[in-house]
N, C-alpha and C. Protein backbone atom coordinates (compact mmCIF):
# COMPACT_ATOMS: atom_id res chain seq x y z
N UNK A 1 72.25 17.56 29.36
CA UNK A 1 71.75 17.32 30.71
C UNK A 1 71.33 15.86 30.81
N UNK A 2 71.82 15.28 31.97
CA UNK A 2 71.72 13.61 32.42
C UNK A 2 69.86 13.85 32.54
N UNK A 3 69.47 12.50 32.59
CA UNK A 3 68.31 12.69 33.17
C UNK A 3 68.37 12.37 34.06
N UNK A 4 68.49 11.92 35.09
CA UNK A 4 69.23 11.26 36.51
C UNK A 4 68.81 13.31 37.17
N UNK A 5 69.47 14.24 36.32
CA UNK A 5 69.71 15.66 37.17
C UNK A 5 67.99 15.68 37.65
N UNK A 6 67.35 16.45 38.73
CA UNK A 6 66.11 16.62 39.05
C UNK A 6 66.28 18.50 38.28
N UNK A 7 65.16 18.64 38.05
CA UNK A 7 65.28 20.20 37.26
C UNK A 7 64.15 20.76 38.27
N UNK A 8 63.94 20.54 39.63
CA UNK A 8 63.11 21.18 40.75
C UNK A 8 64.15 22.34 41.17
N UNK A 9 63.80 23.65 41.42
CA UNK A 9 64.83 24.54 41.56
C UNK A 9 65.22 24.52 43.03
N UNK A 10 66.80 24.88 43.01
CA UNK A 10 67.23 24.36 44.22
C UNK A 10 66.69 25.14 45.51
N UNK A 11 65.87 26.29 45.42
CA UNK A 11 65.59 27.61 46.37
C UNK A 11 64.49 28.22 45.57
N UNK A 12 63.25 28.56 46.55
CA UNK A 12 62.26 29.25 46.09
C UNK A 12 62.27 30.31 46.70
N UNK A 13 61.99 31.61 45.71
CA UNK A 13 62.32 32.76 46.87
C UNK A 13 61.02 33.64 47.41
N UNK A 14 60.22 32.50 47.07
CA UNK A 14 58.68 32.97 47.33
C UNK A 14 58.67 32.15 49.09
N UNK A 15 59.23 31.49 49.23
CA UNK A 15 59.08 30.31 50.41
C UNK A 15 58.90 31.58 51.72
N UNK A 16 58.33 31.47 52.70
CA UNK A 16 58.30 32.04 53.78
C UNK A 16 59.57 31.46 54.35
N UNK A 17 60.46 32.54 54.95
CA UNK A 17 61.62 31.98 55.95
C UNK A 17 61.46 31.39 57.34
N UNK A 18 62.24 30.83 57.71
CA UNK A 18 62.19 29.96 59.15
C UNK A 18 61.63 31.12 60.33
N UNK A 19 61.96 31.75 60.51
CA UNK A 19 61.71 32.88 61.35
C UNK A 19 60.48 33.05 61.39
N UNK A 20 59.95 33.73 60.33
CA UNK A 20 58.17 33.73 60.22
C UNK A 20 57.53 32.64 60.53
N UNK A 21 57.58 31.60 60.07
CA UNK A 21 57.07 30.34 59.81
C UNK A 21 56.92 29.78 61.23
N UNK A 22 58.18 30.05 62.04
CA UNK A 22 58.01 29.78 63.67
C UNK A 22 57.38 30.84 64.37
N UNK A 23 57.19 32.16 64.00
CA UNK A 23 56.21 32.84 64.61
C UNK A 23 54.72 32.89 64.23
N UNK A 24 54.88 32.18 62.98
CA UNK A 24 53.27 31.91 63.01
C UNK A 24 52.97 30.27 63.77
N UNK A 25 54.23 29.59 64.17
CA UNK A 25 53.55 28.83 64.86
C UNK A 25 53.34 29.24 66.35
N UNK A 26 54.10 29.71 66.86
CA UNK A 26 54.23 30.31 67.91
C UNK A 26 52.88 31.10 68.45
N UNK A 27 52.66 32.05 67.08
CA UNK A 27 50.79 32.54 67.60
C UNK A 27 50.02 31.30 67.43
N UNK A 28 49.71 30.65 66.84
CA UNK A 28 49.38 29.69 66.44
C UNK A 28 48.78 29.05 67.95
N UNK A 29 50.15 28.68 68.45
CA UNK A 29 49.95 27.96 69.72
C UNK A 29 49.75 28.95 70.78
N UNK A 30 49.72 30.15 70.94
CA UNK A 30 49.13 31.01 71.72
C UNK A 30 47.83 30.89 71.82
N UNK A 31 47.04 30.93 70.41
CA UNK A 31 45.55 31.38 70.35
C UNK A 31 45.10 29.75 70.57
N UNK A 32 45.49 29.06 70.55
CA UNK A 32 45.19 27.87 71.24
C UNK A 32 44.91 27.61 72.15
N UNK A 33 46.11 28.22 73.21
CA UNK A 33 45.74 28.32 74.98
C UNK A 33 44.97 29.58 75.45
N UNK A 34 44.57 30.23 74.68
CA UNK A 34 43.47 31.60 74.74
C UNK A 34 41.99 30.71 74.68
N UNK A 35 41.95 31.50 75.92
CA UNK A 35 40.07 30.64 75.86
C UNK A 35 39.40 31.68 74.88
N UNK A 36 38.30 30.65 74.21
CA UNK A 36 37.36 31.34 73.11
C UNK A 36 38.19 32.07 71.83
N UNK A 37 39.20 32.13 72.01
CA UNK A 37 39.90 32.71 70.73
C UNK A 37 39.90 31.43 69.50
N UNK A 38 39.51 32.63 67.95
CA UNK A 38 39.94 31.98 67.01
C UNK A 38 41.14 31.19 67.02
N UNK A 39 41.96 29.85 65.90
CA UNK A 39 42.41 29.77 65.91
C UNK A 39 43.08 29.63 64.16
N UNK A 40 42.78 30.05 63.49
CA UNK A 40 43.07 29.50 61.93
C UNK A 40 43.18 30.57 61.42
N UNK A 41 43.78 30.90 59.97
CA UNK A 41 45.34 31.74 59.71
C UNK A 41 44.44 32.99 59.32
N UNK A 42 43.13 33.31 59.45
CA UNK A 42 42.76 34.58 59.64
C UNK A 42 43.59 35.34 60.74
N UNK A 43 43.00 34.15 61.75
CA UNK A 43 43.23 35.09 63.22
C UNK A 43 44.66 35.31 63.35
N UNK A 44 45.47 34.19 62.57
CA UNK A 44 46.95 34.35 62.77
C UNK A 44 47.46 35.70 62.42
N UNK A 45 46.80 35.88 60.97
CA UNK A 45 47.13 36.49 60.74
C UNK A 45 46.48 37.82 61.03
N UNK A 46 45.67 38.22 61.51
CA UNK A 46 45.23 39.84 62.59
C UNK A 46 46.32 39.82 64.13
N UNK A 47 46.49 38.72 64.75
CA UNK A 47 47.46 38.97 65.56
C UNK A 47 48.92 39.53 64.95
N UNK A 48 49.39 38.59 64.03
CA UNK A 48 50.50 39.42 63.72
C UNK A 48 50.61 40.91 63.30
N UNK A 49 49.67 41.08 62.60
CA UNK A 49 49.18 42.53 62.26
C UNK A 49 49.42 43.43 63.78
N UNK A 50 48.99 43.12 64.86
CA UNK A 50 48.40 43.45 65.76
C UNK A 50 49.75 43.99 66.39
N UNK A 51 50.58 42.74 65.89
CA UNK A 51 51.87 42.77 66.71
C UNK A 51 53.03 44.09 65.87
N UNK A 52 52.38 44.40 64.67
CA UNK A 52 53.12 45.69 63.71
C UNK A 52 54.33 44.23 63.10
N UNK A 53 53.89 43.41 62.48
CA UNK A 53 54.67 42.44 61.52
C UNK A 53 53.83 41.76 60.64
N UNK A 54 54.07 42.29 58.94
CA UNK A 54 53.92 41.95 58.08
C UNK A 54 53.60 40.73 57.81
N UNK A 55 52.01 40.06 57.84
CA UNK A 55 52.15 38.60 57.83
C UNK A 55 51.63 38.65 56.46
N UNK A 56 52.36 37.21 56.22
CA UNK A 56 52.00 36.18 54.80
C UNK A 56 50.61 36.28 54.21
N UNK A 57 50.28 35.78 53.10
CA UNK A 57 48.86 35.26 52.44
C UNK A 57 48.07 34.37 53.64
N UNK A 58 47.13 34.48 53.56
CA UNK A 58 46.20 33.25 54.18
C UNK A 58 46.60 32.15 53.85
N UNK A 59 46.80 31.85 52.52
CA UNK A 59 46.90 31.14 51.69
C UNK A 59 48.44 29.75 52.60
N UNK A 60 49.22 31.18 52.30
CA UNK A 60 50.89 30.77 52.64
C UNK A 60 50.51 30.15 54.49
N UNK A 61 49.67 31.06 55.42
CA UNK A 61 49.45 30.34 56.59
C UNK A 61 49.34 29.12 56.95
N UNK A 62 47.91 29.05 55.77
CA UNK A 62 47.75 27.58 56.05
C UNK A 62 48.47 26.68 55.13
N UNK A 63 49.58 26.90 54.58
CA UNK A 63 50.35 25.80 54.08
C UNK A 63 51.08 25.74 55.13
N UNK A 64 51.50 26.63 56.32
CA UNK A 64 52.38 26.27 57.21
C UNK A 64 51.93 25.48 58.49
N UNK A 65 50.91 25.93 58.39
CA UNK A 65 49.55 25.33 59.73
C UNK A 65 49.62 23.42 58.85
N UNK A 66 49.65 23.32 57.61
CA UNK A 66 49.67 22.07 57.58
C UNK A 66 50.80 21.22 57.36
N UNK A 67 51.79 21.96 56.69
CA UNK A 67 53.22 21.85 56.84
C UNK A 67 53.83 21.23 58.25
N UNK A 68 53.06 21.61 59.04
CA UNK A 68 53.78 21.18 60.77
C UNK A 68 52.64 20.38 61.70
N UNK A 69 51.49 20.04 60.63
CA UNK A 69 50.89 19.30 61.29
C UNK A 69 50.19 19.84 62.58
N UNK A 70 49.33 21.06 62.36
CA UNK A 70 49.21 21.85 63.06
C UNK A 70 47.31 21.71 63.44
N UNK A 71 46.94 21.16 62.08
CA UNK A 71 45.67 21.29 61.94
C UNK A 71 44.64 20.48 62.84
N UNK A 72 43.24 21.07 63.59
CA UNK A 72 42.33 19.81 64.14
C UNK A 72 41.46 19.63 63.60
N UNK A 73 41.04 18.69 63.81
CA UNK A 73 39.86 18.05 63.42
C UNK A 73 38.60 18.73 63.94
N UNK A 74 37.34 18.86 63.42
CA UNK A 74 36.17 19.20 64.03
C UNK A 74 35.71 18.44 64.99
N UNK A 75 35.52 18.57 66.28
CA UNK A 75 34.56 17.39 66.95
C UNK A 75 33.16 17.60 66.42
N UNK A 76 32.76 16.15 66.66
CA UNK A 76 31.41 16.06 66.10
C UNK A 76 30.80 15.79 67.29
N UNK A 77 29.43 16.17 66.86
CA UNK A 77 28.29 16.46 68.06
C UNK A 77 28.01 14.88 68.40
N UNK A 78 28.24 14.56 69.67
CA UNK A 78 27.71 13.37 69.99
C UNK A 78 26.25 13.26 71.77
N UNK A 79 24.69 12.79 70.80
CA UNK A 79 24.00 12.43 71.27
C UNK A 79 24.15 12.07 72.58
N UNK A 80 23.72 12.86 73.92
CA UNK A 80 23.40 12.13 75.10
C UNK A 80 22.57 11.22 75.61
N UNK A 81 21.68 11.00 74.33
CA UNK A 81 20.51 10.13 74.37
C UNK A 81 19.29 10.46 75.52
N UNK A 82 19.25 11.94 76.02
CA UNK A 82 18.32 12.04 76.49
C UNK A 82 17.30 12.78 75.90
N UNK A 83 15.80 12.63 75.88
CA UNK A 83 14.71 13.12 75.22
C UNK A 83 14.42 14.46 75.93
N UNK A 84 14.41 15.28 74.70
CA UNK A 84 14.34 16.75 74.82
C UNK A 84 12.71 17.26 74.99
N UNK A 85 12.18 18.33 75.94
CA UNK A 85 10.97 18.09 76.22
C UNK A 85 10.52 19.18 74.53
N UNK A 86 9.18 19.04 74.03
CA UNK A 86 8.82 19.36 73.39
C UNK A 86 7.19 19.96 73.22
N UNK A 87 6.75 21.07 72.38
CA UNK A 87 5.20 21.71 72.78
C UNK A 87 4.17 20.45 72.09
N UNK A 88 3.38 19.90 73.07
CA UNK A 88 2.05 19.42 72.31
C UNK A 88 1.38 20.58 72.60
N UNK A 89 0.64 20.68 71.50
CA UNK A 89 -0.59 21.84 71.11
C UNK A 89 -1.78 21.60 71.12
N UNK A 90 -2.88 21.71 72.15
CA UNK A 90 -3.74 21.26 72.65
C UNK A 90 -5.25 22.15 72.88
N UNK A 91 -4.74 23.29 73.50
CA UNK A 91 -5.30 24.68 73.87
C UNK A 91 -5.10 25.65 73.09
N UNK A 92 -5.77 26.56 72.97
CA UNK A 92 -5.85 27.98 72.31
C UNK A 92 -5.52 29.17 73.40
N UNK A 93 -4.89 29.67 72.97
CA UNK A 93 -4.24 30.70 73.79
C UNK A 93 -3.03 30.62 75.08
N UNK A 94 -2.81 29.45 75.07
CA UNK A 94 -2.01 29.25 76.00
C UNK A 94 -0.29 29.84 76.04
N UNK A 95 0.25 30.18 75.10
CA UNK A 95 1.43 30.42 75.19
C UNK A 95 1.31 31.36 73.53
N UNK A 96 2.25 32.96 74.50
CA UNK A 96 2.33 33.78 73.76
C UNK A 96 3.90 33.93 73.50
N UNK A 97 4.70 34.33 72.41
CA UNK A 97 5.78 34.28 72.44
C UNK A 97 6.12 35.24 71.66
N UNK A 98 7.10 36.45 72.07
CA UNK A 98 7.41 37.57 71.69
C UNK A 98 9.10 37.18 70.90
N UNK A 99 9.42 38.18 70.06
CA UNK A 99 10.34 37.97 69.96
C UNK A 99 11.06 39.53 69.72
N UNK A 100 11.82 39.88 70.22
CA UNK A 100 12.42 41.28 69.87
C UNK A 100 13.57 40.89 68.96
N UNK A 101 13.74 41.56 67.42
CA UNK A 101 15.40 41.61 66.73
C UNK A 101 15.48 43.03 66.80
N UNK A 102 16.83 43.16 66.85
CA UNK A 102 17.45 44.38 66.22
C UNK A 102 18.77 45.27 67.00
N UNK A 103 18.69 46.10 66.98
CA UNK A 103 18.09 46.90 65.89
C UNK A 103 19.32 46.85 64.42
N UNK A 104 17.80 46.99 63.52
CA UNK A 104 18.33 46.46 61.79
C UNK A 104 18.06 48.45 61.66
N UNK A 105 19.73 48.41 60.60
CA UNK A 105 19.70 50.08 60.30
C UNK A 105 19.46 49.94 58.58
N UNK A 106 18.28 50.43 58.04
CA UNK A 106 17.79 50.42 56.64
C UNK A 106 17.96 51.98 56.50
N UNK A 107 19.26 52.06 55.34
CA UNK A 107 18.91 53.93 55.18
C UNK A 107 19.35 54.70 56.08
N UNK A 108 19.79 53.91 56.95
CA UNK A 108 20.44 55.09 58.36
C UNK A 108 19.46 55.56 59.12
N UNK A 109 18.23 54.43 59.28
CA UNK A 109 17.33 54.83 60.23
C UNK A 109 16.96 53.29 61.15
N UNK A 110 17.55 53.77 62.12
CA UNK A 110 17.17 52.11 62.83
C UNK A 110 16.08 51.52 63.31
N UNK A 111 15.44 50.60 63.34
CA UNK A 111 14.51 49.75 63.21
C UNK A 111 14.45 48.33 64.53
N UNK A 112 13.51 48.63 64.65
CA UNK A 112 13.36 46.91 65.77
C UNK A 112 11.96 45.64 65.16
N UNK A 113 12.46 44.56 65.06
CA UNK A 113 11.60 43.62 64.35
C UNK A 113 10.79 43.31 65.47
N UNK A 114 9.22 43.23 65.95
CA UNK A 114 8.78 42.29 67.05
C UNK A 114 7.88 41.07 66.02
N UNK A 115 8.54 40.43 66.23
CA UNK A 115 7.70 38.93 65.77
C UNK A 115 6.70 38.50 67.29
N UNK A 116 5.46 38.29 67.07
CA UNK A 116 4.32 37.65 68.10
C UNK A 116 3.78 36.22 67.44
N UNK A 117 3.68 35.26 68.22
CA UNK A 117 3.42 33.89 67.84
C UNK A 117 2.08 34.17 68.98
N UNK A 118 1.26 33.46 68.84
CA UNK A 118 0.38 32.85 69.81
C UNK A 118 0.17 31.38 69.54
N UNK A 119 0.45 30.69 70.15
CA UNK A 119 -0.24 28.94 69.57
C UNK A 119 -0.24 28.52 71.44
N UNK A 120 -0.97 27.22 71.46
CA UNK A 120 -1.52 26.74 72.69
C UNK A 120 -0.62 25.77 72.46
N UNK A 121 -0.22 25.25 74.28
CA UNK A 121 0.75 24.45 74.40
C UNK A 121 0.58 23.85 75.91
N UNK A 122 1.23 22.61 75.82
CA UNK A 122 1.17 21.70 76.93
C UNK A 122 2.56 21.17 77.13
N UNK A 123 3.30 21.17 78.07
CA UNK A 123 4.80 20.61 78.19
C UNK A 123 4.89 18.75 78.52
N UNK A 124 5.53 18.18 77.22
CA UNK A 124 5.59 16.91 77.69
C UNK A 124 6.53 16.39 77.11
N UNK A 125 7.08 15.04 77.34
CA UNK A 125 8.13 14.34 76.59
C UNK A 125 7.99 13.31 75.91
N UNK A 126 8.28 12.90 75.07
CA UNK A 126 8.12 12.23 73.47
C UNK A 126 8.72 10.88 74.12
């Protein structure tokens, strides 16, 4: 054997085929124009499910999601620069604040958390 030959095999038969690969872009770009919908190869992949077709690894998704240049960026939170009002604490008793969670099921018996704050407060801006 020359060394010049490349010994990369000519066909992988693990590769996802063209077909799939365009229907996962295809959801892909669906759940995109879906307001509030996920968009990353979980969700890809529960839609296809959804659709009764056998989808790929997560794994294999997002090699195709980056394969085609599919991926975004996070926006980052950018500052309006306006000052948020905040409690000065001044008084006693002035502001009571309830909080209801739940309901939390411990044991198969359900439950409601009430958290009570009391602290005194004055509304102003920093």
């Amino acid at each position: 054997m020359s060394q010049n030959q490349s010994r990369k095999p000519r066909k992988n038969p693990q590769r996802i085929d063209k077909n799939m690969e365009q229907k996962i872009i295809d959801v892909r770009k669906h759940l995109e124009n879906t307001l509030y919908a996920q968009i990353g190869a979980l969700a890809i992949s529960y839609q296809l499910s959804k659709e009764g077709i056998n989808p790929p690894s997560i794994s294999a998704i997002n090699k195709i999601i980056k394969r085609n240049n599919l991926p975004h960026e996070k926006i980052r939170y950018k500052s309006k620069g306006i000052n948020y009002p905040y409690l000065d604490l001044k008084e006693s008793n002035f502001l009571h604040q309830f909080d209801l969670i739940g309901p939390r099921y411990i044991k198969n018996e359900c439950c409601f958390i009430l958290v009570v704050l009391s602290k005194p407060m004055t509304v102003g801006l920093r």
